[in-house]
Protein backbone atom coordinates (compact mmCIF):
# COMPACT_ATOMS: atom_id res chain seq x y z
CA UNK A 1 -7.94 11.67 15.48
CA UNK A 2 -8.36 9.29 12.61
CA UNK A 3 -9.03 10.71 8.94
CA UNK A 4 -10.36 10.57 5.76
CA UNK A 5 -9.69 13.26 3.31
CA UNK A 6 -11.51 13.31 -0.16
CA UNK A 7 -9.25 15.98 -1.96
CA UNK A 8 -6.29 16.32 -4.02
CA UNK A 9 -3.42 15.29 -1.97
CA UNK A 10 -1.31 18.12 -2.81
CA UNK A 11 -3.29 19.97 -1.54
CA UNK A 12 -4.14 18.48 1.69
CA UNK A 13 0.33 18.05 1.86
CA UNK A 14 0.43 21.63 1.72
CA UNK A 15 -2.15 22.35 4.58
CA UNK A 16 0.37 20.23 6.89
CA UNK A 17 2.07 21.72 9.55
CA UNK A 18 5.94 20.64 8.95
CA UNK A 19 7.41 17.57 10.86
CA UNK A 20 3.97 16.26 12.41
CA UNK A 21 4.15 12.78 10.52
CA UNK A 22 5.56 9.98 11.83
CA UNK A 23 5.58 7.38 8.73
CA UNK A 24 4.54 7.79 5.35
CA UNK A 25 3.77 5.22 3.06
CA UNK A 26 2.07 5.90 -0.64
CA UNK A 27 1.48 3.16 -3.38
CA UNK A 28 0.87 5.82 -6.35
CA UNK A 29 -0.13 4.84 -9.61
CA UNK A 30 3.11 2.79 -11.58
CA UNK A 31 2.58 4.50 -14.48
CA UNK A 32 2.18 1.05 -16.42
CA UNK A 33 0.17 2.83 -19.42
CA UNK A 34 -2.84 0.57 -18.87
CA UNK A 35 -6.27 0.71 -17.47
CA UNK A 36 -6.01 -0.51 -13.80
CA UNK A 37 -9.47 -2.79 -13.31
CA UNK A 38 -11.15 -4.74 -10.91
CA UNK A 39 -14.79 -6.36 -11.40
CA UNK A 40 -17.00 -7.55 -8.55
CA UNK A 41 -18.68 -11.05 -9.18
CA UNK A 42 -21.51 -12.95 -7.13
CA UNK A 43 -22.38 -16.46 -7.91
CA UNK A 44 -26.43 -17.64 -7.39
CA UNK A 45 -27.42 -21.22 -7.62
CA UNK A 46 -28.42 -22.58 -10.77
CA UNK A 47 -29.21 -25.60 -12.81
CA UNK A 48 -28.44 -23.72 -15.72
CA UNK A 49 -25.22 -21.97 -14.62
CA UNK A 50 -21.93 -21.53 -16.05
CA UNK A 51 -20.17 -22.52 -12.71
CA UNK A 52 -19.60 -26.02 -11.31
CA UNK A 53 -19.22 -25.93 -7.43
CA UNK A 54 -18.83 -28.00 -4.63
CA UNK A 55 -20.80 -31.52 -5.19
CA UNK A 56 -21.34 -30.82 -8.57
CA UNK A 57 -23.82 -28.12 -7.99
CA UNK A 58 -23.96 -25.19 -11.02
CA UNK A 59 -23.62 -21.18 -10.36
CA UNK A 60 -24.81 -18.87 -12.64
CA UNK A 61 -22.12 -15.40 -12.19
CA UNK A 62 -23.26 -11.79 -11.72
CA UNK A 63 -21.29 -8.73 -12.51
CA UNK A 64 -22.15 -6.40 -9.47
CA UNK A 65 -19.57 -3.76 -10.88
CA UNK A 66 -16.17 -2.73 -12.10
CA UNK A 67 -13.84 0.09 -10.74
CA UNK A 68 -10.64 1.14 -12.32
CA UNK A 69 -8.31 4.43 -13.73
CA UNK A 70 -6.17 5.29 -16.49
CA UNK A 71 -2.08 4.45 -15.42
CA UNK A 72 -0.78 6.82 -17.61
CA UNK A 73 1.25 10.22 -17.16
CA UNK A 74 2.52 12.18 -19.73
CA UNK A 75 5.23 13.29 -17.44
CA UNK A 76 4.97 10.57 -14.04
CA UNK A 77 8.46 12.41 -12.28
CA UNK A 78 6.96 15.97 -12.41
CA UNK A 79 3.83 14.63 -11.54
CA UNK A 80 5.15 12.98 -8.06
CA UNK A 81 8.09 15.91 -7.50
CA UNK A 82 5.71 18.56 -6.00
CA UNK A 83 3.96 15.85 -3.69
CA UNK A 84 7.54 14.17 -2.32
CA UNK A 85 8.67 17.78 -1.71
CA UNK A 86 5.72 18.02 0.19
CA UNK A 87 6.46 14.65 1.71
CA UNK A 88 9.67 15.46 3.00
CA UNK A 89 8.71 18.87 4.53
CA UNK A 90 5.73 16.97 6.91
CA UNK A 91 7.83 14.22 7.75
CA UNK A 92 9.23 14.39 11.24
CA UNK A 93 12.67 14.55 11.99
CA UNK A 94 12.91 10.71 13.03
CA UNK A 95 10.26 9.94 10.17
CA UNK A 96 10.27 6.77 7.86
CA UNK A 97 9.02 7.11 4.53
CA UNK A 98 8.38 4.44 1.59
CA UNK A 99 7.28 4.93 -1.59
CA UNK A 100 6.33 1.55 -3.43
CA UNK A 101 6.27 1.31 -6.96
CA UNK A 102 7.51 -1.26 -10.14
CA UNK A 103 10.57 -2.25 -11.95
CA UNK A 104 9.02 0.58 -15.04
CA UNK A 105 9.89 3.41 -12.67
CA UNK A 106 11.56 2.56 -9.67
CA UNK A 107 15.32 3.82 -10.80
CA UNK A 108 13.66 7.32 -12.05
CA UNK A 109 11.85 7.41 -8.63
CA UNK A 110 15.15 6.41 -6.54
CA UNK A 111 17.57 9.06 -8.45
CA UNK A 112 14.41 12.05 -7.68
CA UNK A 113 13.80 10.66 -4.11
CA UNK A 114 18.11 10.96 -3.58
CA UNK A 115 17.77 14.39 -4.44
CA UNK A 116 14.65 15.20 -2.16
CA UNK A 117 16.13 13.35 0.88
CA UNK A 118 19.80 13.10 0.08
CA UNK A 119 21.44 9.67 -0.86
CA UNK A 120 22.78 9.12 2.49
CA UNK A 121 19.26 8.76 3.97
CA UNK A 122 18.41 5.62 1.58
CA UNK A 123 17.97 3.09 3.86
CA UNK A 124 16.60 0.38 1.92
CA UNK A 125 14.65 -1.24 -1.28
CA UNK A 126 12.72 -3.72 -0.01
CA UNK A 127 11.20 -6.38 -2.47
CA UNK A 128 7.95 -7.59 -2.00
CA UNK A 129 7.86 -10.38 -4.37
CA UNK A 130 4.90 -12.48 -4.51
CA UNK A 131 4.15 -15.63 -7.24
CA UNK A 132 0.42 -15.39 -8.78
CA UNK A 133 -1.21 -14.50 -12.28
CA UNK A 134 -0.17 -14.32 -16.23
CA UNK A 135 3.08 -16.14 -17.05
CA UNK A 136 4.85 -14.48 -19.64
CA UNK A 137 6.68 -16.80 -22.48
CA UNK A 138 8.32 -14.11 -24.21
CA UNK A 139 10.72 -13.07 -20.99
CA UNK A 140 10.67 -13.89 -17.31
CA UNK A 141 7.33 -12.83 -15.53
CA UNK A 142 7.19 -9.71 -13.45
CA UNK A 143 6.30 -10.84 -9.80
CA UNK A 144 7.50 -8.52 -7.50
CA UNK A 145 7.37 -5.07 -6.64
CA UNK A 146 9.54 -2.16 -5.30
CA UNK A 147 9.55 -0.48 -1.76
CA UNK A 148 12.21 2.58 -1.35
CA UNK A 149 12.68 3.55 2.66
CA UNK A 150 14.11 6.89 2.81
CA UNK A 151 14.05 8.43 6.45
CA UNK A 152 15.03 12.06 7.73
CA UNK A 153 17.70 11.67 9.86
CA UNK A 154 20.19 8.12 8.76
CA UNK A 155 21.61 8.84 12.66
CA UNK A 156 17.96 8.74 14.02
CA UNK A 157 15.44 6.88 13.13
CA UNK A 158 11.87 4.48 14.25
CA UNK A 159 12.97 0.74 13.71
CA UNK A 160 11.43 -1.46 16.55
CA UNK A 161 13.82 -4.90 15.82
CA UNK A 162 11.94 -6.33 18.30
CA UNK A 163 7.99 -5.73 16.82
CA UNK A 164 9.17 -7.88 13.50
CA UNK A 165 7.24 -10.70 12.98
CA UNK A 166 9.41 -13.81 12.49
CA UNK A 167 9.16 -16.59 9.83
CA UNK A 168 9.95 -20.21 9.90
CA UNK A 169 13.45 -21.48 8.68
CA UNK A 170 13.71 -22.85 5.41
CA UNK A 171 16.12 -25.53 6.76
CA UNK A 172 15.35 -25.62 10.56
CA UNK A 173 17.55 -28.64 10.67
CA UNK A 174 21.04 -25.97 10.15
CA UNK A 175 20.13 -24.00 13.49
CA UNK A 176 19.32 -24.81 16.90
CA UNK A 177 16.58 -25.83 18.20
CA UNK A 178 15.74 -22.74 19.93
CA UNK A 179 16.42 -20.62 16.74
CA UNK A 180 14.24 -22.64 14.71
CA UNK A 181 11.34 -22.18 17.00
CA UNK A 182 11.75 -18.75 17.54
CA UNK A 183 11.88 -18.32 14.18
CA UNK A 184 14.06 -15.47 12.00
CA UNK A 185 13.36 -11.74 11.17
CA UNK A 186 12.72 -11.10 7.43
CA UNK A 187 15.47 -9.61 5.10
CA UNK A 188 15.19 -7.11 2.80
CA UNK A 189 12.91 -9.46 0.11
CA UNK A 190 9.39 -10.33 1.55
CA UNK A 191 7.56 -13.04 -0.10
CA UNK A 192 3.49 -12.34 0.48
CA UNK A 193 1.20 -13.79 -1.19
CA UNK A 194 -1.01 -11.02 -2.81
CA UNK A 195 -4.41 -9.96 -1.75
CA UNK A 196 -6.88 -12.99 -2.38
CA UNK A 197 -9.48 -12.32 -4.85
CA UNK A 198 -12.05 -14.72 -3.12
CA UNK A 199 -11.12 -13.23 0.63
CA UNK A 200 -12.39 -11.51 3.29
CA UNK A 201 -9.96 -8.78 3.09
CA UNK A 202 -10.30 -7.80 -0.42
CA UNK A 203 -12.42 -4.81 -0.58
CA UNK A 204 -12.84 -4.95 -4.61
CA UNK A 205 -9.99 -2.12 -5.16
CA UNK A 206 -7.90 -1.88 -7.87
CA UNK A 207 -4.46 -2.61 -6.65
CA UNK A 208 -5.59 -3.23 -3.11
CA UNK A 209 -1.67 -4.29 -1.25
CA UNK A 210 -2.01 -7.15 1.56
CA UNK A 211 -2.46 -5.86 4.89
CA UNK A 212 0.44 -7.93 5.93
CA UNK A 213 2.92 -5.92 3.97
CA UNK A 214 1.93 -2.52 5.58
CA UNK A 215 1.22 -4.24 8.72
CA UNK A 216 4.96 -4.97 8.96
CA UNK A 217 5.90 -1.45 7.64
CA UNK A 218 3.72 -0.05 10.77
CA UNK A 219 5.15 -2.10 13.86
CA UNK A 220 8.86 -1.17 13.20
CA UNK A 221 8.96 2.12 11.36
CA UNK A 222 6.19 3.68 13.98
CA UNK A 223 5.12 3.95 17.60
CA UNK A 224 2.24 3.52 18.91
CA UNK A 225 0.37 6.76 19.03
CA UNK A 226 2.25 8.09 15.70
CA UNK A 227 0.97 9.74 12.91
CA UNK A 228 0.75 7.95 9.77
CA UNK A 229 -0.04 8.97 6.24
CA UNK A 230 -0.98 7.54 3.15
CA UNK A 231 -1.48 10.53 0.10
CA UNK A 232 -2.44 7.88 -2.34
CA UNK A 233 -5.03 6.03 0.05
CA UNK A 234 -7.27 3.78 -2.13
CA UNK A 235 -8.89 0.95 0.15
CA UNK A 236 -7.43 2.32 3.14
CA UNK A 237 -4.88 -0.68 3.77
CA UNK A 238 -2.56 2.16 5.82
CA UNK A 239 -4.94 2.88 7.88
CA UNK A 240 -6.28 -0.37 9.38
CA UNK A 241 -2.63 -1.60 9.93
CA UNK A 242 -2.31 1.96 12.02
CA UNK A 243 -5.40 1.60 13.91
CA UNK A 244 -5.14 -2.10 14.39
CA UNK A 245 -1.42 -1.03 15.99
CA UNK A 246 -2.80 1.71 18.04
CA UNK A 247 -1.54 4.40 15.47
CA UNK A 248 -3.45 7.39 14.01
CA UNK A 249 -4.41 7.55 10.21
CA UNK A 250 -4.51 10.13 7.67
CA UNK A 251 -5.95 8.96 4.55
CA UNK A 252 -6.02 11.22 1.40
CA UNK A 253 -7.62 10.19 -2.01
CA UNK A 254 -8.99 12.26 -4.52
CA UNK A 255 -11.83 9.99 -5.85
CA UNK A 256 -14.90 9.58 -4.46
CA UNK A 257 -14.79 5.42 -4.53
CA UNK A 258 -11.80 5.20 -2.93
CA UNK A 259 -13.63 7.13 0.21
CA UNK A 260 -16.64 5.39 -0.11
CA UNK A 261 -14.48 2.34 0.43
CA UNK A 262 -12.29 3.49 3.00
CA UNK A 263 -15.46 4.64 5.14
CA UNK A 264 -16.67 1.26 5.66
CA UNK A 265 -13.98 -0.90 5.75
CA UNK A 266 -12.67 1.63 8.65
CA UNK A 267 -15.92 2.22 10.31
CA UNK A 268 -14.94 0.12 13.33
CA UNK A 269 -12.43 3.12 14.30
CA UNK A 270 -14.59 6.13 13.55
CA UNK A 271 -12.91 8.02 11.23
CA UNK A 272 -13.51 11.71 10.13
CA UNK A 273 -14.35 12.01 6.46
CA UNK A 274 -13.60 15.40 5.09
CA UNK A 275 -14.67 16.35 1.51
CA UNK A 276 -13.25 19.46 -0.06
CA UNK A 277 -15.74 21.73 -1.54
CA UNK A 278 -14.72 21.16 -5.26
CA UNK A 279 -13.20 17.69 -5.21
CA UNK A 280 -11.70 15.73 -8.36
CA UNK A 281 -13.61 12.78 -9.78
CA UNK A 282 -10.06 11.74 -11.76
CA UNK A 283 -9.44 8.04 -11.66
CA UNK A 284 -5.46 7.83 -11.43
CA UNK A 285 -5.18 7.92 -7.92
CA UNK A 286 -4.23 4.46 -6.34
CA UNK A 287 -4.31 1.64 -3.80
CA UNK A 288 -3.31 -0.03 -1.07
């Protein structure tokens, strides 16, 4: 069964049986001490409009609406502690689990995940580095982000080699021929665009993560059938990578937007949505 869970994840972590999830992936907030914001624009034809389009034509913008939290903790370790506790108790015993997060916290979040899982069962930080927005001209620009793979077991494990997708040589002309068209598995630094502002899978969520990224996460640290879970759900980018890969979802957020998102852009695969009877309206929960 596929679900949707409006509720504070810690609690819904400690309703969990132990060892009954597969892969766990959560995109909290980064603690970046800034309002997270997206707006939602429309653009109607007019003569008078502040847009120029294609053939010259003018667009006048709308502001349909703007969603956001506050990315701020007063202490952002003991806020995540209780939860990857949690984490590690519900992951299976040949679980995967990835927390992504930014250069600001990354090494605190590394040195509290080696004591939850033990530094031997660091498998991997995996860089998802990407090259839009700002530039900075005051020190190099920020363009990537962080992805720590921790797993259970380090002699037993999920990694399907063979369900990686494979990307095009950079010099094709150094290999053979049949290497450069089948093409070579990514390393641990995965350059992906980020989620389009103008297309079809953004959703209008803060933070939203490309479906590509999770997409790859899915096919080799799962099977299909698994259990996956995402505590800090958002748009629900977890769970149409799992369903899309013949996985089950569980999707836990504890504002109301973020389920009102997830519920239709996960319709297609019929979803429970569970409320709890006293949910939180807080905005600091985040996105993929």
């Amino acid at each position: 069964m596929n679900r949707i869970v409006l509720d504070d994840n810690l609690n819904v972590l400690r309703s969990l049986d132990a060892g009954t999830v597969n892969l766990i992936y959560i995109d909290p907030p980064f603690n970046s001490g800034k309002t997270q914001a997206r707006t939602r624009l429309k653009t109607v034809r007019d003569a008078e409009g502040d847009r120029v389009g294609f053939g010259g034509h003018r667009y006048r913008t709308e502001k349909l609406a703007t969603s956001g939290y506050a990315d701020q903790f007063d202490d952002y370790l003991e806020f995540l502690r209780p939860r990857l506790v949690e984490a590690y108790r519900v992951l299976a015993a040949d679980g995967a689990f990835f927390l992504h997060v930014d250069c600001r916290e990354v090494h605190y979040c590394k040195v509290l995940l080696d004591g939850i899982f033990g530094r031997v069962c660091f498998m991997n930080e995996i860089i998802w580095a990407y090259d839009y927005g700002a530039r900075s001209k005051s020190k190099w620009p920020a363009k990537h982000d962080n992805i720590l793979w921790y797993v259970k077991d380090p002699a037993n494990y999920t990694f399907n080699y063979d369900a990686m997708d494979r990307l095009p040589y950079m010099a094709p002309g150094l290999v053979t021929p049949e290497k450069a068209a089948r093409g070579k598995t990514p390393t641990d630094v995965w350059w992906n665009t980020i989620v389009s502002p103008s297309g079809k899978e953004k959703t209008g969520y803060p933070t939203q993560k490309p479906l590509a990224i999770i997409e790859r996460i899915v096919k080799v640290h799962s099977k299909p059938g698994d259990l996956c879970l995402d505590f800090f759900a958002g748009s629900g980018t977890l769970g149409e990578a799992a369903a899309k890969h013949l996985r089950r979802f569980l999707l836990v957020d504890e504002s109301a937007e973020a389920v009102k998102v997830m519920t239709k852009r996960l319709a297609a695969f019929e979803p429970e949505i569970v409320r709890a009877k006293k949910s939180s309206t807080a905005k600091r929960t985040r996105k993929t």
